[in-house]
Protein backbone atom coordinates (compact mmCIF):
# COMPACT_ATOMS: atom_id res chain seq x y z
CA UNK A 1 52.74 -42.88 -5.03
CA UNK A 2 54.78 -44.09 -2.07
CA UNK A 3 52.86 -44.52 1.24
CA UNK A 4 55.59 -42.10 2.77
CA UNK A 5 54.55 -39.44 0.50
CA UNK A 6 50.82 -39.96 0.87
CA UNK A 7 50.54 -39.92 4.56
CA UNK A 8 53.02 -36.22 3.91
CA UNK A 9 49.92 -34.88 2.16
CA UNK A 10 47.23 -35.24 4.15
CA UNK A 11 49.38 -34.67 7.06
CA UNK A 12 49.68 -31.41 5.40
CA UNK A 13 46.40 -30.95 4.41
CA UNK A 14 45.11 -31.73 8.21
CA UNK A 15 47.61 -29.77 9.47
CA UNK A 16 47.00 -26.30 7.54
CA UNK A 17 43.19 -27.14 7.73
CA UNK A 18 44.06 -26.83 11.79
CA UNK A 19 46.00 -23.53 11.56
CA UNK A 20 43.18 -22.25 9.73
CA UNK A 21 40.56 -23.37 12.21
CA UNK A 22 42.41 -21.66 15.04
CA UNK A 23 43.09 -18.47 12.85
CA UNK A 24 39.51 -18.43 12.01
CA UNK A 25 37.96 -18.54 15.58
CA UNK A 26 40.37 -16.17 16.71
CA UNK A 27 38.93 -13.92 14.11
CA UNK A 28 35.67 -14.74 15.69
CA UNK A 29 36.73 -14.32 19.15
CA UNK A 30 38.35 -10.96 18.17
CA UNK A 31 35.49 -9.51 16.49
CA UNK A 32 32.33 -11.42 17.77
CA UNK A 33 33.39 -11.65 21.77
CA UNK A 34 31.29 -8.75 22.70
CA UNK A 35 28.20 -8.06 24.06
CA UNK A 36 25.18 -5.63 22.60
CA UNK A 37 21.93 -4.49 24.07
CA UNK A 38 19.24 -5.30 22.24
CA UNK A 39 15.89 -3.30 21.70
CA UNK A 40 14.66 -4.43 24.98
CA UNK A 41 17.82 -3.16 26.68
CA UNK A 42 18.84 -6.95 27.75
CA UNK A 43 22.40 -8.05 27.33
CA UNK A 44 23.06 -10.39 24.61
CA UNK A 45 26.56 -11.80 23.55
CA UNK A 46 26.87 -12.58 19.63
CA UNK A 47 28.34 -15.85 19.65
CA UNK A 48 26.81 -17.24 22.79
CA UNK A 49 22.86 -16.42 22.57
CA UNK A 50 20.09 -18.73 22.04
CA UNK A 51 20.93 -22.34 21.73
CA UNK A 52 24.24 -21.81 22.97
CA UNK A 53 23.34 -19.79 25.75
CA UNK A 54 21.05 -22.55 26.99
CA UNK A 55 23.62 -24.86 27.12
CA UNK A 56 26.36 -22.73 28.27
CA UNK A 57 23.97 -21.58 30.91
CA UNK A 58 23.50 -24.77 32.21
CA UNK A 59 26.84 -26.03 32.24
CA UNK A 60 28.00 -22.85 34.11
CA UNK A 61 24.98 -24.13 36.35
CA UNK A 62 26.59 -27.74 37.03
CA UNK A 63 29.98 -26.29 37.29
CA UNK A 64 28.89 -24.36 40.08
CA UNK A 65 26.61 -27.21 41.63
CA UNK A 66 29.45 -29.35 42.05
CA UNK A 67 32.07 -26.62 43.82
CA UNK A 68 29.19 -26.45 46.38
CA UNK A 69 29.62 -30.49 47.03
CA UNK A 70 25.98 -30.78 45.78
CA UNK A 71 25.85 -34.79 44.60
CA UNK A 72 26.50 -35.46 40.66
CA UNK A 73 22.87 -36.64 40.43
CA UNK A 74 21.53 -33.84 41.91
CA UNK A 75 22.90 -31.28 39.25
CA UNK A 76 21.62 -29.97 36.03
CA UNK A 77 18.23 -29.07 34.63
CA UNK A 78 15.05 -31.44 33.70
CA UNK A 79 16.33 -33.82 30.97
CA UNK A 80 14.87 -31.18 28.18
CA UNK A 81 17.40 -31.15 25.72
CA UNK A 82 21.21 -32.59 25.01
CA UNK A 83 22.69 -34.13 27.69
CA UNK A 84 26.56 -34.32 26.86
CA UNK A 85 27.43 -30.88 25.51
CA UNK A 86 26.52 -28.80 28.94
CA UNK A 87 28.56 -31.22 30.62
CA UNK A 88 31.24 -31.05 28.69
CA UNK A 89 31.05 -27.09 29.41
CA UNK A 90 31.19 -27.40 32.71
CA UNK A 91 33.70 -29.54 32.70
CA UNK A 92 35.63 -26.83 31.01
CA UNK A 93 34.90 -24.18 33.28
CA UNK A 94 36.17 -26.27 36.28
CA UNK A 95 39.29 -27.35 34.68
CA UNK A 96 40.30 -23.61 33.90
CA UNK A 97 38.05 -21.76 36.49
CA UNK A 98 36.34 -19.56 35.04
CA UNK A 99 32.50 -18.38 35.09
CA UNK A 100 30.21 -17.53 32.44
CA UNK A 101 29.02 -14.52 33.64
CA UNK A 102 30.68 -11.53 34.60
CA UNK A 103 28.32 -11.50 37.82
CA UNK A 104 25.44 -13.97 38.23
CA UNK A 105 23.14 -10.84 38.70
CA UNK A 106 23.15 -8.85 35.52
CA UNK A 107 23.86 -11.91 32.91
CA UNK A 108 26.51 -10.11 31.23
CA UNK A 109 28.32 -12.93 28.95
CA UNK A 110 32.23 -12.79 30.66
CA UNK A 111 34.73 -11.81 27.65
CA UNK A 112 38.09 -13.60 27.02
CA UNK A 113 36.54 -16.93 28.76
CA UNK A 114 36.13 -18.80 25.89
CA UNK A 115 38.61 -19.18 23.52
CA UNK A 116 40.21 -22.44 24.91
CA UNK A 117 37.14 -24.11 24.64
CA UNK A 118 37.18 -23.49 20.85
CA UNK A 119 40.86 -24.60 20.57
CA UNK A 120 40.03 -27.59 22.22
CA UNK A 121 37.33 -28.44 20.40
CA UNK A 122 39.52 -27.82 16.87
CA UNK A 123 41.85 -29.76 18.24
CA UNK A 124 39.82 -32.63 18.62
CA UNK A 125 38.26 -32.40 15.28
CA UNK A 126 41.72 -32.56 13.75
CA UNK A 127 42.34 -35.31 15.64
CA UNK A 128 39.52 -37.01 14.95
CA UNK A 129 40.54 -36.99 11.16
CA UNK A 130 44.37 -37.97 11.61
CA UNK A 131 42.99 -41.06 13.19
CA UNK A 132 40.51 -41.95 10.70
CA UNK A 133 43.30 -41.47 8.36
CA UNK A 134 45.58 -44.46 9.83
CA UNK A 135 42.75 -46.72 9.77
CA UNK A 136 41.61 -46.39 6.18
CA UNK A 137 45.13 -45.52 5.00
CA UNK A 138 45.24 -49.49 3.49
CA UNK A 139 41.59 -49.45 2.72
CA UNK A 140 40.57 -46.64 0.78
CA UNK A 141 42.21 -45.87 -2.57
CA UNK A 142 45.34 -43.16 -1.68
CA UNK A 143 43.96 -40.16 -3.69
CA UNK A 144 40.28 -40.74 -2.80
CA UNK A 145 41.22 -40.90 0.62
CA UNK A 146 43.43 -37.58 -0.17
CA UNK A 147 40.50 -35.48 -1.32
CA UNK A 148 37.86 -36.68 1.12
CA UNK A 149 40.27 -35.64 3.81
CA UNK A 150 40.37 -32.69 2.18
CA UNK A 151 36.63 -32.39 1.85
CA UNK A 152 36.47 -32.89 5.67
CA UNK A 153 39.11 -30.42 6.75
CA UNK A 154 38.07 -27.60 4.81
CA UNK A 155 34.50 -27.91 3.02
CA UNK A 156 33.11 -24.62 4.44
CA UNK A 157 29.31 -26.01 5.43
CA UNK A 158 31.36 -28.34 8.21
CA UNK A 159 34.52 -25.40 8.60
CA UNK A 160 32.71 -22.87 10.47
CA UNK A 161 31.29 -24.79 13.25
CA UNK A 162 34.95 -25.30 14.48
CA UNK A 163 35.43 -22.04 15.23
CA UNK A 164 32.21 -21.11 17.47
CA UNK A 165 30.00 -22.77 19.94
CA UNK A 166 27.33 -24.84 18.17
CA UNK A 167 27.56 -28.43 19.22
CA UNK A 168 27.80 -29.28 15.64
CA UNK A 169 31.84 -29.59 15.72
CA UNK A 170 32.12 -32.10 18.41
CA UNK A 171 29.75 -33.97 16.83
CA UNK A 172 31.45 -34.56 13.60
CA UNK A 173 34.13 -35.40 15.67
CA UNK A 174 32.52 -38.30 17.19
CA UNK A 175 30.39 -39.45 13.56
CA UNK A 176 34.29 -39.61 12.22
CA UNK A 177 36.03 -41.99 14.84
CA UNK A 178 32.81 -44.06 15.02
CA UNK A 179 33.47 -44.08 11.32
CA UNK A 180 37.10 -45.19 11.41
CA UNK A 181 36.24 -47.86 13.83
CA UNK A 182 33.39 -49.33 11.74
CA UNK A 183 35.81 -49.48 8.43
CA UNK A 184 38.27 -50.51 9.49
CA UNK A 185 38.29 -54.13 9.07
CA UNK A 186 39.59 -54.93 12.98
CA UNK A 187 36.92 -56.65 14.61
CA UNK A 188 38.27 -57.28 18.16
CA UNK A 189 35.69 -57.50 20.99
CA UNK A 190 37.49 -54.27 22.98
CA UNK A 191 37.27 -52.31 19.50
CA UNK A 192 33.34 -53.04 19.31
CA UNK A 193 32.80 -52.29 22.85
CA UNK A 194 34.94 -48.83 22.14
CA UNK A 195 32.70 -48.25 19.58
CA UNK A 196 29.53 -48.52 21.56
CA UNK A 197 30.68 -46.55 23.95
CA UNK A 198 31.44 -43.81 21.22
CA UNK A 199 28.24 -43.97 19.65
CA UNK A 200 26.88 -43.39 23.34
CA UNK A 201 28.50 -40.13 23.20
CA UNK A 202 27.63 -39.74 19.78
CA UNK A 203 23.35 -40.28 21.37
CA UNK A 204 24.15 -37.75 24.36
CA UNK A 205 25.85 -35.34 22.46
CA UNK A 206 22.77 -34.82 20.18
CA UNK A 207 19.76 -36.40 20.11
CA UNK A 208 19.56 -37.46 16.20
CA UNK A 209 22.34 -39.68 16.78
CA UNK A 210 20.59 -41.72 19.38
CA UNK A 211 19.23 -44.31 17.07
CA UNK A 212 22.26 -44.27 15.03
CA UNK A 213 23.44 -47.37 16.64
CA UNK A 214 20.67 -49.87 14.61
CA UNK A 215 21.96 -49.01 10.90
CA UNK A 216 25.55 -49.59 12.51
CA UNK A 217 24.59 -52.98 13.66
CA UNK A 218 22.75 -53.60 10.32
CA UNK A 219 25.16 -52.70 8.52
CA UNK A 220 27.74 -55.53 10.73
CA UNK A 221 25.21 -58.10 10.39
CA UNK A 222 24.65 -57.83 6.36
CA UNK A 223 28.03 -58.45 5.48
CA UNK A 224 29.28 -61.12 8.52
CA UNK A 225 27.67 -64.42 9.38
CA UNK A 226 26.10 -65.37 12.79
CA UNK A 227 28.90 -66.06 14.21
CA UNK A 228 29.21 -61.98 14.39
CA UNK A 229 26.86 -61.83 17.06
CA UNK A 230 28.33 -62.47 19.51
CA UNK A 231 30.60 -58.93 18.50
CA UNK A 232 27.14 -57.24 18.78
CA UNK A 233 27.22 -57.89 22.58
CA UNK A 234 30.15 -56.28 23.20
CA UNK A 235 28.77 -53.18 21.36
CA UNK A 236 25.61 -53.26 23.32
CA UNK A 237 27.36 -53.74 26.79
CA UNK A 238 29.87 -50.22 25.41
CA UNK A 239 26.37 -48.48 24.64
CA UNK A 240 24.34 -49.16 27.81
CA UNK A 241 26.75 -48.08 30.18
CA UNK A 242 26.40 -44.27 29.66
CA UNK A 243 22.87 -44.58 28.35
CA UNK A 244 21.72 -46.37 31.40
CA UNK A 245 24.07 -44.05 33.81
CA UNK A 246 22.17 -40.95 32.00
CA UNK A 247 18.93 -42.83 32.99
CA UNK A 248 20.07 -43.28 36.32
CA UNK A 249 20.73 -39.90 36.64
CA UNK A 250 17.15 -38.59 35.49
CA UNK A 251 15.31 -40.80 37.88
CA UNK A 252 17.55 -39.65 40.70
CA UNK A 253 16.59 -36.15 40.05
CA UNK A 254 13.26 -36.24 38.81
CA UNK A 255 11.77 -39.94 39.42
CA UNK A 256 11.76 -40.91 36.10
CA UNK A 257 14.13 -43.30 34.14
CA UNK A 258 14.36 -41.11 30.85
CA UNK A 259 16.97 -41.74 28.62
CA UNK A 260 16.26 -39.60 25.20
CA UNK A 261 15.30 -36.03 25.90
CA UNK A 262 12.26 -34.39 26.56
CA UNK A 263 12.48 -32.18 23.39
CA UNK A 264 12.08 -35.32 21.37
CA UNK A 265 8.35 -35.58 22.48
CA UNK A 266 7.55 -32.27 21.61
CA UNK A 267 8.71 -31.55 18.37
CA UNK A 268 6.69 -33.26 15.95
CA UNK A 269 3.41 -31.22 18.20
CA UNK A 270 5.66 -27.90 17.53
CA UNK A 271 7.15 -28.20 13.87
CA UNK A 272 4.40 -30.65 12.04
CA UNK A 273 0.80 -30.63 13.71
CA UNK A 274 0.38 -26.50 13.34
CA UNK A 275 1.26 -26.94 9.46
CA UNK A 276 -0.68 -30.00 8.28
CA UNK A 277 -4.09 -29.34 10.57
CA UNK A 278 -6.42 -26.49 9.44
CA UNK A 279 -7.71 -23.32 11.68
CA UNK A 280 -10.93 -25.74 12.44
CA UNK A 281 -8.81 -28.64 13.55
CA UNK A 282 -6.04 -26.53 15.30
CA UNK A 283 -9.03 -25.13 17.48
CA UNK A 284 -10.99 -28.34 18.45
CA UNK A 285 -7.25 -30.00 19.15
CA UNK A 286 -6.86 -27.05 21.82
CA UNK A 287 -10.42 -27.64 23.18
CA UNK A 288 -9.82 -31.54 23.71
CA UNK A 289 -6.09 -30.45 25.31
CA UNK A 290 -7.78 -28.01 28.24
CA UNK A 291 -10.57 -30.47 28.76
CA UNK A 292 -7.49 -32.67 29.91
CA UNK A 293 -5.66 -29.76 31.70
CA UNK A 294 -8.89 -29.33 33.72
CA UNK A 295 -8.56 -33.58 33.83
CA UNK A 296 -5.34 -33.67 35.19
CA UNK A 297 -6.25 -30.89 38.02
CA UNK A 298 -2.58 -29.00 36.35
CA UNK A 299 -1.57 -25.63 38.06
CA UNK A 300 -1.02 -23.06 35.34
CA UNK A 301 -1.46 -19.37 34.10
CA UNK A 302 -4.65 -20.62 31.71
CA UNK A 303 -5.19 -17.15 30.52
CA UNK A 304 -1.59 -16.71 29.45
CA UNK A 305 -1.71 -19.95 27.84
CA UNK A 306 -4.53 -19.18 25.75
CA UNK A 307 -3.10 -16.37 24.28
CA UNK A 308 0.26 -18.27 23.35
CA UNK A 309 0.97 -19.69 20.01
CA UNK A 310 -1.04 -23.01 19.95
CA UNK A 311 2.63 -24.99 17.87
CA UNK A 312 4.87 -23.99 21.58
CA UNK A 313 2.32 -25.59 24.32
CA UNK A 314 4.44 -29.18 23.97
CA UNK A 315 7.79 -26.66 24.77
CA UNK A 316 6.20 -25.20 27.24
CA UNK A 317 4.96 -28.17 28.96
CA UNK A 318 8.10 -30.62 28.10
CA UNK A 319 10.47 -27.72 29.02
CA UNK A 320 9.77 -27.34 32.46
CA UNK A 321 8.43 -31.30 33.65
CA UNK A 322 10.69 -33.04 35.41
CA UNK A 323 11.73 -29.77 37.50
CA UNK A 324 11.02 -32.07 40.46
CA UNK A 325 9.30 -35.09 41.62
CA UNK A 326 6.37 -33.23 42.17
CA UNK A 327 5.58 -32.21 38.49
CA UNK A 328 4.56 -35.12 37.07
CA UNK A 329 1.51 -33.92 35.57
CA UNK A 330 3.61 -31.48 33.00
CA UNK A 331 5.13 -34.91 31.96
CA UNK A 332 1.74 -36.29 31.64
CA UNK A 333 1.27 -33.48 28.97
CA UNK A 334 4.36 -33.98 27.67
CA UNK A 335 3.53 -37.33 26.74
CA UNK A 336 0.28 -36.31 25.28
CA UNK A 337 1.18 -34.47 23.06
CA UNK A 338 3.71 -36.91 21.46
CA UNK A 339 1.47 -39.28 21.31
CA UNK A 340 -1.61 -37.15 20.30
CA UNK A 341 1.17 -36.05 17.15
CA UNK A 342 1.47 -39.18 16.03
CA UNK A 343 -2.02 -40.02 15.93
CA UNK A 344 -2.79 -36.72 13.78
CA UNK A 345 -0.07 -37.14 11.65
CA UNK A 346 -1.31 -40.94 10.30
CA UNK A 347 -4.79 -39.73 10.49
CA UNK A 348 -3.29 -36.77 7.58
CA UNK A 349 -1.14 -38.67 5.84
CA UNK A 350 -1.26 -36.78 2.45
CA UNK A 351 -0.80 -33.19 4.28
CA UNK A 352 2.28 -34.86 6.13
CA UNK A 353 3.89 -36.20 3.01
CA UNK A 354 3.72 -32.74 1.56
CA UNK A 355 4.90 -31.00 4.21
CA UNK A 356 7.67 -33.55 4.86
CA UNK A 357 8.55 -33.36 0.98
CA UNK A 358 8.52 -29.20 1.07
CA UNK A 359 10.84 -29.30 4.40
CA UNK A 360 13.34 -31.94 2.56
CA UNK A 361 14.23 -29.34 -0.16
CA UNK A 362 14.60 -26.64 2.28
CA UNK A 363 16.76 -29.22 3.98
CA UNK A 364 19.42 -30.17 1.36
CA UNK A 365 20.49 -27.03 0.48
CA UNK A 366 24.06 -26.45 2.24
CA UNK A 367 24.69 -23.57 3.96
CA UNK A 368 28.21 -22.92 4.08
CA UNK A 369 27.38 -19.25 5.61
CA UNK A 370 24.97 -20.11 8.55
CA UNK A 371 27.90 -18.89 11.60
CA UNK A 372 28.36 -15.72 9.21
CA UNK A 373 24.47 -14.83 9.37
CA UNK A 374 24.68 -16.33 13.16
CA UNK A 375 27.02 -13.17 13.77
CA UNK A 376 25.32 -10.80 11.82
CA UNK A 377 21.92 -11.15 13.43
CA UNK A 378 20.62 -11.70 16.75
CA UNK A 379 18.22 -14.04 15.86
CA UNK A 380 17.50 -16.79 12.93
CA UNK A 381 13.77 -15.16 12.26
CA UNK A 382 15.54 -12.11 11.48
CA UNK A 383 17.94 -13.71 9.14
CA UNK A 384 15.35 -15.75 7.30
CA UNK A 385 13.11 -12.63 7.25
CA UNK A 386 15.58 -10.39 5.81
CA UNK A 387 17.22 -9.40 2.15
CA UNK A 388 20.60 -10.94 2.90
CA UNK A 389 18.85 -14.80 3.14
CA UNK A 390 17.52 -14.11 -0.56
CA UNK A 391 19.94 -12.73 -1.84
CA UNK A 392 22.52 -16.00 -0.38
CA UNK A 393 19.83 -18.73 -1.93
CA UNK A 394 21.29 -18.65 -5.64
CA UNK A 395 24.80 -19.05 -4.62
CA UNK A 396 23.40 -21.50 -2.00
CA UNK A 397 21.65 -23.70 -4.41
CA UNK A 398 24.77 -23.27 -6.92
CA UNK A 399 27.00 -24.77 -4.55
CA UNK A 400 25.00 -27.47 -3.37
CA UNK A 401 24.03 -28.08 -6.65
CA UNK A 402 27.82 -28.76 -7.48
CA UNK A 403 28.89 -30.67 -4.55
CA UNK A 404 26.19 -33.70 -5.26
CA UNK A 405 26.93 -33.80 -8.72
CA UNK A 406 30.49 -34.75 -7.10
CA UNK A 407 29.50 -36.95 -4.63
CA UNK A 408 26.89 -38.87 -7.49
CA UNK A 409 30.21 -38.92 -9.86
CA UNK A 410 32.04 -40.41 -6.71
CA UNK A 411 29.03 -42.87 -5.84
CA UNK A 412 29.30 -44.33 -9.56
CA UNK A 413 32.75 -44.78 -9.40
CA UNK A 414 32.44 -47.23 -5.95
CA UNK A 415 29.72 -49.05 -7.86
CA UNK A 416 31.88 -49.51 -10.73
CA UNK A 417 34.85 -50.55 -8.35
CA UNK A 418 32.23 -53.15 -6.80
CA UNK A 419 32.90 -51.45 -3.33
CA UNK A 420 29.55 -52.63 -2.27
CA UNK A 421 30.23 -52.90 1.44
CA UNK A 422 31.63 -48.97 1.60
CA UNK A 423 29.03 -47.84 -0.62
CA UNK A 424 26.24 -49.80 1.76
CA UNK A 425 27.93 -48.47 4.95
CA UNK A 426 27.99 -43.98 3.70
CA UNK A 427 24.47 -44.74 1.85
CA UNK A 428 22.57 -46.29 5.25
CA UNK A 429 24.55 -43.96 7.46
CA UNK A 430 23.34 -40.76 5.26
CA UNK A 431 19.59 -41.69 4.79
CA UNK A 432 19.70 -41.99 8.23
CA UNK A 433 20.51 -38.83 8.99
CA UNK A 434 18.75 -36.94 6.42
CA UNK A 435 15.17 -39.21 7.46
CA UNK A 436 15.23 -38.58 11.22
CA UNK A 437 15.28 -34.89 10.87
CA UNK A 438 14.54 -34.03 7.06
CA UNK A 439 10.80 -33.51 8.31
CA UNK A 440 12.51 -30.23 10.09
CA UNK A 441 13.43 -28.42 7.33
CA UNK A 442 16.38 -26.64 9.10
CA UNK A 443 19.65 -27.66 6.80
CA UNK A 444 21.85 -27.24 9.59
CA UNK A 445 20.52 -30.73 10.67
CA UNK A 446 22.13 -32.21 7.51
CA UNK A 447 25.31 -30.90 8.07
CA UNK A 448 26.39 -34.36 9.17
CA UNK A 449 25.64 -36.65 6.07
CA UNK A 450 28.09 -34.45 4.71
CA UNK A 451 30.95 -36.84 6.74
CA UNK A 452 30.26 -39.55 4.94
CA UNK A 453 29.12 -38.23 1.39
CA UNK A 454 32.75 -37.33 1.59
CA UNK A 455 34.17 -40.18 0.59
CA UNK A 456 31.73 -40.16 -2.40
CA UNK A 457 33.55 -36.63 -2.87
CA UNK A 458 36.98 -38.04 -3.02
CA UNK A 459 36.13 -40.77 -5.43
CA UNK A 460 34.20 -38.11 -7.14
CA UNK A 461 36.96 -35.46 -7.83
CA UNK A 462 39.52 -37.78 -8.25
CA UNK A 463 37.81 -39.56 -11.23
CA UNK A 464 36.97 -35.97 -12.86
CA UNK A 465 40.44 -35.26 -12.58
CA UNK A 466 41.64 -38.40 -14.73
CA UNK A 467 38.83 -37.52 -17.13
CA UNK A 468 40.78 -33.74 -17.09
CA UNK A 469 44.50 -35.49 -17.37
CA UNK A 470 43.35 -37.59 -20.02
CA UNK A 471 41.62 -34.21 -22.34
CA UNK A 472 44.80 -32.68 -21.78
CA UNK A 473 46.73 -35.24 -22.75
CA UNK A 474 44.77 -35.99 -26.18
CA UNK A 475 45.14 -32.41 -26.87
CA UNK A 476 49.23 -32.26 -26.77
């Protein structure tokens, strides 16, 4: 096939992949863009509520920081949680004016503000995959690199993100240009300090792609000689800028230099210590924590904490330090508790491998209808507690069950190519993505090694196809 006629079909491809993006979060504007009371009588919008609402919230907060002239580094909240996608919010609300709320009073979601933001953020998805398509267009076979485009533009797990207001799509967005730019076999010192100023993004945007950077370099220094090295300085210098501007801005507004999250300190204490430590150990770890509340002479509601769940005291505590200078001892705790995690988890190292190894199922199986539940139910607990989420499992499993037997076809095929270096590259990249958050358990965390098992994908279905072309031809 003529290169004309291949870069015609997956223009195509990206192209209807894009008109059915928009059509698709139109439908979701049209029918989801509403607001509903809920059995407390509080307002709560169906697309933008709980994770999204905390980040929509706070980029309506920044927006309207800065139209009072209040200095950059005096905006936002403590450094809890993702430090990008609010600002990239507010940055939307200031280019186009508009407000989150219908009044700042009430908290009444505003309807009809946000549909550009989701047309922007298709468009940059779509984007994102015409350019990775130029620079592995003389790299990776045409067909493979046919069907893996296709796998990207329309495989439903990674689909429906485009069309509501999860971080998740601008994400991908950023994992597939930093992808293009590592494959692409250009290795100019401004490319290399473009890419580490992508994979900064790629950190602030979420948090599991902080560390993403070290396989990247790795994966550079396995396959060039020492001479390379020098490249990795103009990667570092494109990384630090932003990182160390982020940090800049957290110890202008709080006194600390902080440049992962707070959220990252308390998750193992929420998620792992509650389910591998028993009632006995659970209650002589809270003990030993109020001796040091008493210790650290902190201000708070004792009674109310008491009677909270023992797995959110690390949110509770890493949530609101950092409010101001002043609260340093809630950062105190904050720390704690990371480091008080770590110690329990290596002192029950058989209950954390099973838990780890129970949560890693759980977090494999695709889930091609999480926005579709998101919609349906005002919160995940209900979803996970109800009929629906059983009933979804066998066609889950089915499906996911299918698409690795794909990707494993695909992944035999490279091998038997001798595409080492690809295969080295999508392998690292993936088990480092499903280890820094497989301990979770949540599968919409894995949602992105699905960008680069889909190039397995492509070599996967096109080899099953010859194998099909072949049958049929033996038969006639």
């Amino acid at each position: 096939m003529k290169l004309k006629n291949i870069t015609n079909s997956c223009s195509i491809i990206i192209i209807v992949a894009l008109l059915a993006s928009l059509i698709y979060a139109n439908f979701n504007i049209k029918n989801f863009d509403r607001n509903v009371f809920t059995e407390n009588g509080q307002s709560t919008h169906l697309m933008i509520k709980n994770d999204a609402l905390r980040y929509f919230s706070h980029g309506n907060e920044i927006k309207d920081q800065l139209k009072e002239n209040i200095n950059y580094f005096e905006t936002g909240r403590n450094n809890f949680t993702k430090y990008l996608y609010p600002r990239i919010i507010a940055l939307y609300y200031l280019i186009f004016n508009y407000d989150l709320y219908e009044n700042s009073e009430d908290k009444v979601v505003k309807i009809g503000a946000h549909k550009n933001f989701l047309v922007l953020q298709i468009l940059l998805y779509y984007l994102s995959l015409t350019f990775l398509f130029f620079q592995l267009k003389k790299i990776i076979e045409y067909k493979c690199l046919f069907f893996s485009l296709f796998f990207l533009c329309l495989e439903p797990t990674i689909f429906q993100y485009h069309g509501t207001f999860w971080s998740e799509s601008i994400f991908f967005s950023l994992q597939i240009i930093i992808m293009a730019l590592v494959l692409n076999n250009n290795f100019s010192n401004i490319r290399f300090f473009i890419l580490g100023i992508i994979l900064s993004l790629l950190a602030l945007q979420r948090t599991n792609g902080f560390y993403y950077l070290i396989p990247v370099i790795l994966y550079f220094c396995f396959y060039k000689d020492f001479r390379f090295l020098k490249k990795i300085f103009f990667l570092l210098l494109g990384f630090s800028i932003l990182i160390l501007f982020v940090g800049y801005h957290n110890y202008k507004k709080s006194g600390e230099f902080l440049i992962t999250p707070l959220e990252t300190k308390s998750v193992l204490h929420a998620y792992v210590i509650p389910n591998i430590l028993s009632e006995e150990e659970k209650d002589f770890e809270k003990k030993q924590f109020f001796k040091m509340i008493e210790k650290e002479n902190i201000t708070i509601d004792l009674d109310k904490l008491k009677n909270s769940n023992y797995a959110r005291y690390s949110f509770m505590f890493c949530e609101n330090a950092n409010e101001g200078k002043e609260n340093f001892g809630y950062l105190k705790i904050c720390k704690y508790f990371h480091e008080r995690s770590k110690e329990l988890i290596f002192s029950n190292p058989v209950e954390f491998i099973k838990y780890v190894a129970k949560k890693s199922l759980s977090f494999i199986l695709l889930n091609p209808l999480h926005i579709y539940s998101d919609h349906k139910f005002l919160s995940g607990e209900k979803y996970y507690e109800s009929d629906l989420h059983k009933k979804f499992i066998p066609y889950r499993i089915i499906y996911s069950l299918l698409i690795y037997f794909i990707c494993c076809v695909g992944l035999i095929e490279l091998y038997k190519k001798k595409e080492y270096k690809l295969i080295l590259y999508l392998l690292v990249s993936s088990i480092y993505f499903f280890g820094i958050l497989s301990w979770h358990g949540n599968n919409r965390y894995f949602t992105p090694v699905l960008i680069y098992i889909s190039l397995f994908f492509g070599y996967g279905i096109n080899y099953l196809l010859s194998i099909y072309k072949k049958i049929n031809f033996n038969k006639k």
